[in-house]
N, C-alpha and C. Protein backbone atom coordinates (compact mmCIF):
# COMPACT_ATOMS: atom_id res chain seq x y z
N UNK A 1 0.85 -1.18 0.00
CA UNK A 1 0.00 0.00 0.00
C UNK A 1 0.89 1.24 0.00
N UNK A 2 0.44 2.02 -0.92
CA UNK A 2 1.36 3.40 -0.89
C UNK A 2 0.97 3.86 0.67
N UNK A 3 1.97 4.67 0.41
CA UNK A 3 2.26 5.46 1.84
C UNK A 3 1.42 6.62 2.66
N UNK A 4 1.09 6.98 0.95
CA UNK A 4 0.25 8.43 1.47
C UNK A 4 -1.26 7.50 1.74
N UNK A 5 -1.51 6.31 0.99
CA UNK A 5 -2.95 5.61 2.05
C UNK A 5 -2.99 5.23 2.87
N UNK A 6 -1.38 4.95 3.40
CA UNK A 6 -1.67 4.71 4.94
C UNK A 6 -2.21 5.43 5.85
N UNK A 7 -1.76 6.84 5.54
CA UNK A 7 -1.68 8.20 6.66
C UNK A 7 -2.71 9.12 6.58
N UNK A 8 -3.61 8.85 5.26
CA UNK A 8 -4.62 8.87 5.03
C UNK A 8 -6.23 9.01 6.14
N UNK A 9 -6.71 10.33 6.28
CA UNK A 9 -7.72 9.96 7.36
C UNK A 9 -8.62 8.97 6.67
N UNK A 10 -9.30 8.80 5.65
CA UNK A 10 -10.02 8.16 5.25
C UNK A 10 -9.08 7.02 4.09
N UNK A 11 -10.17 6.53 4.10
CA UNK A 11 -9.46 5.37 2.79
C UNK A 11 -10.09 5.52 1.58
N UNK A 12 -9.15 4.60 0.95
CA UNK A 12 -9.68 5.19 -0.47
C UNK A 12 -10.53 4.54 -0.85
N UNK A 13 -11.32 2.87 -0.27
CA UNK A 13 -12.42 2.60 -0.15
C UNK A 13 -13.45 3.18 -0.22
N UNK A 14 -13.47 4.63 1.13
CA UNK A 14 -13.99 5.00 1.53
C UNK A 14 -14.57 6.44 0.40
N UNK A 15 -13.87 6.61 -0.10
CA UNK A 15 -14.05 7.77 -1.14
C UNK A 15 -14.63 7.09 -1.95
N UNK A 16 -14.09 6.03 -2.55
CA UNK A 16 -15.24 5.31 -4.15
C UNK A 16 -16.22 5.01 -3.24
N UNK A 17 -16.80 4.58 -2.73
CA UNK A 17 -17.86 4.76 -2.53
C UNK A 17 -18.89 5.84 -2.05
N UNK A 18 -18.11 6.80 -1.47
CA UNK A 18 -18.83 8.03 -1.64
C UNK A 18 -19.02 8.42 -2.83
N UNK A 19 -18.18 8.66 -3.54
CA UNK A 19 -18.22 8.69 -5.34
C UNK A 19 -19.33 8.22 -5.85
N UNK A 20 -19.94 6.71 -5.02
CA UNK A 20 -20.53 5.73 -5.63
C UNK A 20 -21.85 6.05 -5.31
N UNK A 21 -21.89 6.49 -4.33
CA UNK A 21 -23.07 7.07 -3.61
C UNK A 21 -23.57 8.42 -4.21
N UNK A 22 -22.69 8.99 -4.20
CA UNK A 22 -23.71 10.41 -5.34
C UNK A 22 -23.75 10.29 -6.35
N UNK A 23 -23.21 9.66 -7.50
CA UNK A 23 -23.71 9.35 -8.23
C UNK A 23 -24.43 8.84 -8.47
N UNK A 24 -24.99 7.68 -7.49
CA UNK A 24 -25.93 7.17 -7.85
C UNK A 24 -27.61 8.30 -7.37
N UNK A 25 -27.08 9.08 -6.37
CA UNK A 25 -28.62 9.65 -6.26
C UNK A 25 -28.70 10.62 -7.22
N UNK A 26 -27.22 11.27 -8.18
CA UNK A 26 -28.02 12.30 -8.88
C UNK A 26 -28.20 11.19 -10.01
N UNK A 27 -28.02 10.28 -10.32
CA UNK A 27 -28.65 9.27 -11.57
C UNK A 27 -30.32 9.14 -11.00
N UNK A 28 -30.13 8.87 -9.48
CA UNK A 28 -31.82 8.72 -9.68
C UNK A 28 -32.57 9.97 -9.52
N UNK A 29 -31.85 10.66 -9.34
CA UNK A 29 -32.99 12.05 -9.39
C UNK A 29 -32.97 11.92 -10.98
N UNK A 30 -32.19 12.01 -11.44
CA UNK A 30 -32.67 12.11 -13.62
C UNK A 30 -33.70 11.09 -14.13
N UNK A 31 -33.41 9.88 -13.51
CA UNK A 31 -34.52 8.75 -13.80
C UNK A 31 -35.43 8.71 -13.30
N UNK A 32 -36.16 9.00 -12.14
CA UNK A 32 -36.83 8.89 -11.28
C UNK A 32 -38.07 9.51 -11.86
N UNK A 33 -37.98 10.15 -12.81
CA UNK A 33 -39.25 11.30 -13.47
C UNK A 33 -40.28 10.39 -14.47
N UNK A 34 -39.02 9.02 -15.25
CA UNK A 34 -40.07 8.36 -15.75
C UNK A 34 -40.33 6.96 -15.27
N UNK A 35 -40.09 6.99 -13.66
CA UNK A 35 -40.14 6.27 -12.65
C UNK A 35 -39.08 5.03 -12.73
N UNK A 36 -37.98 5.32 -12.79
CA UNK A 36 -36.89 3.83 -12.77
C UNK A 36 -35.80 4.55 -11.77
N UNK A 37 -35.31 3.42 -11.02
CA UNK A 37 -34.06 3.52 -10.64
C UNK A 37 -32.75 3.87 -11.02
N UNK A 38 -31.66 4.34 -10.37
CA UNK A 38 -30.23 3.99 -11.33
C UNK A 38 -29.86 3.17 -11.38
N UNK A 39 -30.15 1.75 -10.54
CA UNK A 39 -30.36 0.48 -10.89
C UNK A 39 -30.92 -0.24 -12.33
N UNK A 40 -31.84 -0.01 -12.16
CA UNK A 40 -32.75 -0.08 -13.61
C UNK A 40 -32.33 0.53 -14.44
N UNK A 41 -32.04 2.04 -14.56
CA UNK A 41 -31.22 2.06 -15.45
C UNK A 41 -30.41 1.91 -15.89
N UNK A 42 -29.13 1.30 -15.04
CA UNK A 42 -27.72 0.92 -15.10
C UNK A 42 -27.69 -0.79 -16.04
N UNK A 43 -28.87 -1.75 -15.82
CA UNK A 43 -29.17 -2.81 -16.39
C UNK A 43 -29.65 -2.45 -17.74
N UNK A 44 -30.41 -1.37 -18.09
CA UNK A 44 -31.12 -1.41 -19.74
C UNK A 44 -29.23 -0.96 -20.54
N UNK A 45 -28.52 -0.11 -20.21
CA UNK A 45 -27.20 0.23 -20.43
C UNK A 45 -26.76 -0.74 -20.44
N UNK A 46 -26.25 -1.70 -19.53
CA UNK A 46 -25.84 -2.81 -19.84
C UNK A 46 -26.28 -4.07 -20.93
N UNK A 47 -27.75 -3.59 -21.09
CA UNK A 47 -28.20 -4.89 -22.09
C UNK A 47 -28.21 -3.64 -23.80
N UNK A 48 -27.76 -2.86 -23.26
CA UNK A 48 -27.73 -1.64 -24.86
C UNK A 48 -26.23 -2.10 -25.23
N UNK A 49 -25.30 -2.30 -24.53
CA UNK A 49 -23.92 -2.77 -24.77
C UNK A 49 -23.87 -4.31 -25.05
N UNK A 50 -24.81 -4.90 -24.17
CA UNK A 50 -24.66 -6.62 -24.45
C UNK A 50 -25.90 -6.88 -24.64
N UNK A 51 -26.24 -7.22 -25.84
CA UNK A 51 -27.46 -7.45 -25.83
C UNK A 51 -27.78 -9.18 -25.88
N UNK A 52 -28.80 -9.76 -25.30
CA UNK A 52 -28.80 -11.37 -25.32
C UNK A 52 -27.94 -11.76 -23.85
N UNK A 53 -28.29 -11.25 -22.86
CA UNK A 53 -27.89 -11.87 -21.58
C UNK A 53 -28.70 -12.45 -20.89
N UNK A 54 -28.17 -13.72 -19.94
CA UNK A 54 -28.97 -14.10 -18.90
C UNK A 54 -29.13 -13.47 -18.09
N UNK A 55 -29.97 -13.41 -16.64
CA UNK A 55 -30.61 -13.12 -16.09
C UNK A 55 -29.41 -12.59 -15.00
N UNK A 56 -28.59 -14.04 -14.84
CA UNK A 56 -27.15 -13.93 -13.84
C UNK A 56 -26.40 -12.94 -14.36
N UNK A 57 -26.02 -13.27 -15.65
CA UNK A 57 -25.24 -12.41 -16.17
C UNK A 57 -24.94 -10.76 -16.69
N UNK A 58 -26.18 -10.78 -16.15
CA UNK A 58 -26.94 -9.08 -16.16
C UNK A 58 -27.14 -8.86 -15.04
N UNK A 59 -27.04 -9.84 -13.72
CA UNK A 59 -27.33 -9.63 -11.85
C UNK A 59 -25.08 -9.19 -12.23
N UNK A 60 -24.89 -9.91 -12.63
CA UNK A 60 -23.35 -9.91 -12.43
C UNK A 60 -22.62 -8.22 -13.22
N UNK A 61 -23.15 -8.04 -13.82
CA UNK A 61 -22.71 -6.80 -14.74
C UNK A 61 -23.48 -5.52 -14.48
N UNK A 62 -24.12 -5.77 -13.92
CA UNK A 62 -25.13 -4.70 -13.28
C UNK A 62 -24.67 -4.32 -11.81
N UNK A 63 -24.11 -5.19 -11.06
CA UNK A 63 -23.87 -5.24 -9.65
C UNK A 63 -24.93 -5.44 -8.09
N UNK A 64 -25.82 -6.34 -8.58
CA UNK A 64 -26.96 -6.76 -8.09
C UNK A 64 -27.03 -8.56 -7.77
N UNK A 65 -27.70 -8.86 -6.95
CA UNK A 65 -27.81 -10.21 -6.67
C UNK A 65 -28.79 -10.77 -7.93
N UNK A 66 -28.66 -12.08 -8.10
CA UNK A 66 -29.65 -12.38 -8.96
C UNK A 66 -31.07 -11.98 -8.72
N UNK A 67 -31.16 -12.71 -7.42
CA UNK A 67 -32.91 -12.55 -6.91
C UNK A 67 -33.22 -10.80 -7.21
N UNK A 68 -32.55 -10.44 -6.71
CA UNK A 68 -32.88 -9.10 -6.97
C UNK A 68 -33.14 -8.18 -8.40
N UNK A 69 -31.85 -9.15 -9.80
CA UNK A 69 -32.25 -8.81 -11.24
C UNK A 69 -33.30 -9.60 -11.64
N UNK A 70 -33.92 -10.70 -11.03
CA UNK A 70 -35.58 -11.73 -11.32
C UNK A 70 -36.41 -10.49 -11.09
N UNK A 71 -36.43 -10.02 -10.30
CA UNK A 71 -37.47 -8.97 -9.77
C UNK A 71 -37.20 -7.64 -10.68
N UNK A 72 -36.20 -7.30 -11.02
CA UNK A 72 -36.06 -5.83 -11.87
C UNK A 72 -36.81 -6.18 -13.33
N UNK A 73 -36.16 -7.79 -14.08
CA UNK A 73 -36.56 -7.75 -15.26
C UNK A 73 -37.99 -8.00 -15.25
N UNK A 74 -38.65 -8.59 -14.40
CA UNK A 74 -39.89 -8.68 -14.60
C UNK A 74 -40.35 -7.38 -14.25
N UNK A 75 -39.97 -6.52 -13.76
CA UNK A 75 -40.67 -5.03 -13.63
C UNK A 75 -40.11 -4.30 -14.57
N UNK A 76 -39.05 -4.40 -15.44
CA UNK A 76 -38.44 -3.97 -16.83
C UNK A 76 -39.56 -4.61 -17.83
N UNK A 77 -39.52 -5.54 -17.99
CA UNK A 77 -40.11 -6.45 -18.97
C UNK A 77 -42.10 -5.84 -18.82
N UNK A 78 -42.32 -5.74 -17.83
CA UNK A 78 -43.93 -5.34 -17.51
C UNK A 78 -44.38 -3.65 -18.37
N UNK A 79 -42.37 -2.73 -17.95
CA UNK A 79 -43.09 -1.82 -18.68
C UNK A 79 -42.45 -1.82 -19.79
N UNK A 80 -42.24 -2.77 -20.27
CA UNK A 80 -42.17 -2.68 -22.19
C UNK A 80 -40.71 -2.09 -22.48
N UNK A 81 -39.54 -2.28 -21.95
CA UNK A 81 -38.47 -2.18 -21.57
C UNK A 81 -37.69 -2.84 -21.97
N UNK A 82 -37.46 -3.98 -21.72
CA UNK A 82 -36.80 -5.18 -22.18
C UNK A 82 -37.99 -6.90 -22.89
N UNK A 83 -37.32 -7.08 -23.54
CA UNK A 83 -37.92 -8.48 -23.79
C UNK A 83 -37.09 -9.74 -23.69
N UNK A 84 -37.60 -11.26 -23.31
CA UNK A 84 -37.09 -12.18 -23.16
C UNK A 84 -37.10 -13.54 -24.22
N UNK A 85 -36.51 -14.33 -24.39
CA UNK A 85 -36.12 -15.00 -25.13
C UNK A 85 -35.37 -16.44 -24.85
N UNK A 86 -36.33 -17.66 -25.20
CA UNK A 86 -35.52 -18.46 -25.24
C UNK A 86 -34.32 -18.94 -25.76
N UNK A 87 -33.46 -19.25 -24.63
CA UNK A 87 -31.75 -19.56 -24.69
C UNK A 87 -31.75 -20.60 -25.28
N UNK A 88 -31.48 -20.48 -27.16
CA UNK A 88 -31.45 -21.49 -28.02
C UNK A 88 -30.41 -22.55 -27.50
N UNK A 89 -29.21 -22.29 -26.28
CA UNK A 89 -28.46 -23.38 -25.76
C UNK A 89 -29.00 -23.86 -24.57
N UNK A 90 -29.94 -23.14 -24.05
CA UNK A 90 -31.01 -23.75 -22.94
C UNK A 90 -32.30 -24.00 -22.30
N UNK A 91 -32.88 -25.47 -22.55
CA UNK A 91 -34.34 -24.99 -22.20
C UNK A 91 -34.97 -24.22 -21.30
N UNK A 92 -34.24 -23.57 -20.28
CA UNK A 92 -34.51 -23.49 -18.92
C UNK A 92 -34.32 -22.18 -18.89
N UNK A 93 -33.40 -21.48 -19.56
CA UNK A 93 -33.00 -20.60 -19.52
C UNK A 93 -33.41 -19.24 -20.81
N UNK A 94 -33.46 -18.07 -20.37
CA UNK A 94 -34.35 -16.84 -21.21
C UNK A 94 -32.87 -15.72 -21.18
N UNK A 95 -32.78 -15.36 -22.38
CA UNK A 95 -32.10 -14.13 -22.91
C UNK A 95 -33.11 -12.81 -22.82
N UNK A 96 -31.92 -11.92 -21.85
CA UNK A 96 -32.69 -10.65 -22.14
C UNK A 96 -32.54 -9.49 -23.02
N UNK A 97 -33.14 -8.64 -23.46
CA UNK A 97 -32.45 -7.98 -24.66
C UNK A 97 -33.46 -6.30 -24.16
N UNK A 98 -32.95 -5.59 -24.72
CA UNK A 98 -33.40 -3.99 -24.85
C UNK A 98 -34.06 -4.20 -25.99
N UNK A 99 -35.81 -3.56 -25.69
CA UNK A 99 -36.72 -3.49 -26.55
C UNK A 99 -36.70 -2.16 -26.71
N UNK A 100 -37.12 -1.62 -28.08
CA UNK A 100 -36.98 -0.33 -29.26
C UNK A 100 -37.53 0.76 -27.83
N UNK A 101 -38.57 0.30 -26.47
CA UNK A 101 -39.08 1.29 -26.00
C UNK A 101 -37.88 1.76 -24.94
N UNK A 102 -37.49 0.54 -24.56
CA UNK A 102 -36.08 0.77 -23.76
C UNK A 102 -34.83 1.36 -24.05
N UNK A 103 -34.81 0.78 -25.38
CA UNK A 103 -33.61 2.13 -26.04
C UNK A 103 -33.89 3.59 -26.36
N UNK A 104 -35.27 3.58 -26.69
CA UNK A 104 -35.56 5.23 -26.44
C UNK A 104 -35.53 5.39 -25.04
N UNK A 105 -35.97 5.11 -24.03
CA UNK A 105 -35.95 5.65 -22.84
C UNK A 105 -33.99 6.23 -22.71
N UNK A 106 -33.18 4.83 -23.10
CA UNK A 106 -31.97 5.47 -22.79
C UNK A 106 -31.52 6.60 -23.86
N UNK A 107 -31.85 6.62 -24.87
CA UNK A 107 -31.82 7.75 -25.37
C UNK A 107 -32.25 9.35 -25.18
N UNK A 108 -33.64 8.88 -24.61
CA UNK A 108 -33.68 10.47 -23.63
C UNK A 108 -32.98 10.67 -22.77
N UNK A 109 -32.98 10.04 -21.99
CA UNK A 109 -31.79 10.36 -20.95
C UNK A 109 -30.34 10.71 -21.00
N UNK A 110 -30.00 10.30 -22.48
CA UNK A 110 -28.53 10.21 -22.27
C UNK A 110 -27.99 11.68 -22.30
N UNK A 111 -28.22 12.72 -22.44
CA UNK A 111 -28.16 13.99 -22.39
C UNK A 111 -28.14 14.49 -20.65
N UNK A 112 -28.89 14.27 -19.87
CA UNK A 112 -29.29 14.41 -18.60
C UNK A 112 -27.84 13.64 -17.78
N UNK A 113 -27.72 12.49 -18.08
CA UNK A 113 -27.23 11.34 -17.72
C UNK A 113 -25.39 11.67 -17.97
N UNK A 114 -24.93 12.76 -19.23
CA UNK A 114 -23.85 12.81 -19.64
C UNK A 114 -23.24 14.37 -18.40
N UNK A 115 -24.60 14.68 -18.02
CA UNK A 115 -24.57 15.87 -17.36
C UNK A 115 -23.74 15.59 -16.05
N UNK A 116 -24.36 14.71 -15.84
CA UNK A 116 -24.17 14.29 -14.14
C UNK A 116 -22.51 13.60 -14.05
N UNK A 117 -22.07 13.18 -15.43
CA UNK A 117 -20.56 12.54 -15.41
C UNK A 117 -19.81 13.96 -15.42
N UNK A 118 -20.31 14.79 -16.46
CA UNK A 118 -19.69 16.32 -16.46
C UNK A 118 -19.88 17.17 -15.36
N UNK A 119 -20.49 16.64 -14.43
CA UNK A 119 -20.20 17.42 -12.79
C UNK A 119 -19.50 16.94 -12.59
N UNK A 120 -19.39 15.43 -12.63
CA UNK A 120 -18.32 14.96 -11.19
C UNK A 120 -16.68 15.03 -11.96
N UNK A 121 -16.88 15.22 -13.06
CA UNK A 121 -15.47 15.39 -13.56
C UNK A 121 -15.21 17.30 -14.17
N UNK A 122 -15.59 17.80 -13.50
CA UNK A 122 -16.10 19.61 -14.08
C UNK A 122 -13.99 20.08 -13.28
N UNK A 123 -13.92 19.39 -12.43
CA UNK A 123 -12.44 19.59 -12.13
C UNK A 123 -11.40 19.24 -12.64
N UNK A 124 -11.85 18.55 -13.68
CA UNK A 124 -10.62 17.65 -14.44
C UNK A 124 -10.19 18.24 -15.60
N UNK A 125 -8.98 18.11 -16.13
CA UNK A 125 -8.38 18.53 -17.57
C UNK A 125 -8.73 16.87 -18.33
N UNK A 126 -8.40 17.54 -19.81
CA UNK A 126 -9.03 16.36 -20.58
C UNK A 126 -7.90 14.89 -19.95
N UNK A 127 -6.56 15.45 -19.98
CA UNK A 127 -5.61 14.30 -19.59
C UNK A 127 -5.84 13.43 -18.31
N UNK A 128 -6.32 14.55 -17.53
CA UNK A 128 -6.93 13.86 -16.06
C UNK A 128 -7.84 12.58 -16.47
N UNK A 129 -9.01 12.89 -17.06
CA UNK A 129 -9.85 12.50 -17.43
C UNK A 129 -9.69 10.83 -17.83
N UNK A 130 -8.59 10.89 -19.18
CA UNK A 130 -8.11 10.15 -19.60
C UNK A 130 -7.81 8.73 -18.21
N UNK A 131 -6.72 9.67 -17.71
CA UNK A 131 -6.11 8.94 -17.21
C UNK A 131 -6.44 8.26 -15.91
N UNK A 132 -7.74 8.79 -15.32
CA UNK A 132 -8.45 8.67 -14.08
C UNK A 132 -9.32 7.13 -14.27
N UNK A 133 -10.13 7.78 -15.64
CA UNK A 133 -11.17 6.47 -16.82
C UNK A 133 -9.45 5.08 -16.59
N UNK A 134 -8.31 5.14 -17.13
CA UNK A 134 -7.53 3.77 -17.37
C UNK A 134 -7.35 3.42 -15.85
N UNK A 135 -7.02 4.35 -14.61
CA UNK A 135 -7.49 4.10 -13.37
C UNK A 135 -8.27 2.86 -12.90
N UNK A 136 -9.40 3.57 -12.84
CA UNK A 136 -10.65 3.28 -12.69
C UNK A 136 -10.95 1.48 -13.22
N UNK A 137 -10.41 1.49 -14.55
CA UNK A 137 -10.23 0.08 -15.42
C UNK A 137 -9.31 -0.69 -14.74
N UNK A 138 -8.47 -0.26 -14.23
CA UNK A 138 -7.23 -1.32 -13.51
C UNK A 138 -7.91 -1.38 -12.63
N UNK A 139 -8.36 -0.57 -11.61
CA UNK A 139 -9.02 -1.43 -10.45
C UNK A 139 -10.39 -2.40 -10.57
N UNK A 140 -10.75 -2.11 -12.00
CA UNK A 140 -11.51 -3.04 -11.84
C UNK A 140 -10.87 -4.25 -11.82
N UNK A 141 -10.38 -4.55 -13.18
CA UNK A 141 -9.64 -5.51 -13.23
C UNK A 141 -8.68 -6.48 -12.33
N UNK A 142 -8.36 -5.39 -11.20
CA UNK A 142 -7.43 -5.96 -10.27
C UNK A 142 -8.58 -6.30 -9.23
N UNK A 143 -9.53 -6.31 -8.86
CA UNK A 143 -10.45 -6.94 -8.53
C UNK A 143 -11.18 -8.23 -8.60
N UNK A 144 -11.65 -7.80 -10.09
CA UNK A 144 -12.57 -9.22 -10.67
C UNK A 144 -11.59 -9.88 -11.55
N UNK A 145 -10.37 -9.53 -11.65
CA UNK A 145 -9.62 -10.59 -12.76
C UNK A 145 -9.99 -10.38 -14.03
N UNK A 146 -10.97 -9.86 -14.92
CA UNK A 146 -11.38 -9.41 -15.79
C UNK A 146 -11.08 -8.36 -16.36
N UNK A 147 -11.26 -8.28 -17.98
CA UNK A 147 -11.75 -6.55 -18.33
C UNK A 147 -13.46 -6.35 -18.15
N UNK A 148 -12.81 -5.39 -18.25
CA UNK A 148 -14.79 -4.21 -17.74
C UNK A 148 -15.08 -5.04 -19.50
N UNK A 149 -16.66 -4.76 -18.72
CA UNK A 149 -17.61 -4.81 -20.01
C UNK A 149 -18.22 -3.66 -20.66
């Protein structure tokens, strides 16, 4: 551990998730008008980038328990949001995908939505920027063993 996190009053835990935390309420104050979460919306984004996911695999990329993405897509899916699909490699199993009403929804938003990244980065030079975003990617990675999706 570097040095200056040792001596550190807070940790740097402790900051991403404050990070994590306002962002997420000014995401739901922007969504909240055509009644979804930043949850909910953070999953239709994810199925606009991957489209044809399971249920897990959208609890996993979203950052949610499964039980908890069973319950979103069926309240996605109710308002005409997403649609499901049998997993031609499984009987058991349903692909979810972003329906034409769900990609407009993220399309209105994405204006509102680009706003709220341009606050929290309104201190940064473009290089910062840059270099904060390849940051941000290594710790994921040094985490989950993965690249980001």
């Amino acid at each position: 551990m570097p040095a200056a996190l040792k001596n550190a009053d807070v940790t740097m835990l402790y900051l991403i998730k404050q990070v994590e935390l306002a962002v997420r309420y000014r995401l739901d104050e922007v969504v909240s008008g055509i009644g979804l979460t930043a949850l909910q919306y953070t999953a239709l984004t994810v199925l606009e980038r991957h489209p044809g996911m399971t249920s897990a695999e959208l609890a996993r990329n979203s950052f949610v328990r499964a039980q908890t993405m069973a319950q979103m897509t069926t309240f996605l899916e109710s308002r005409g949001l997403v649609r499901k699909e049998a997993d031609p490699r499984s009987k058991r199993q349903y692909l979810i995908f972003l329906s034409d009403q769900g990609q407009n929804v993220i399309d209105s938003l994405r204006a509102d939505v680009a706003e709220v990244e341009q606050a929290m980065l309104a201190d940064f030079g473009e290089q910062e920027v840059l270099q904060f975003t390849s940051m941000l990617r290594r710790c994921r990675v040094g985490l989950s063993g993965s690249h980001p999706h």
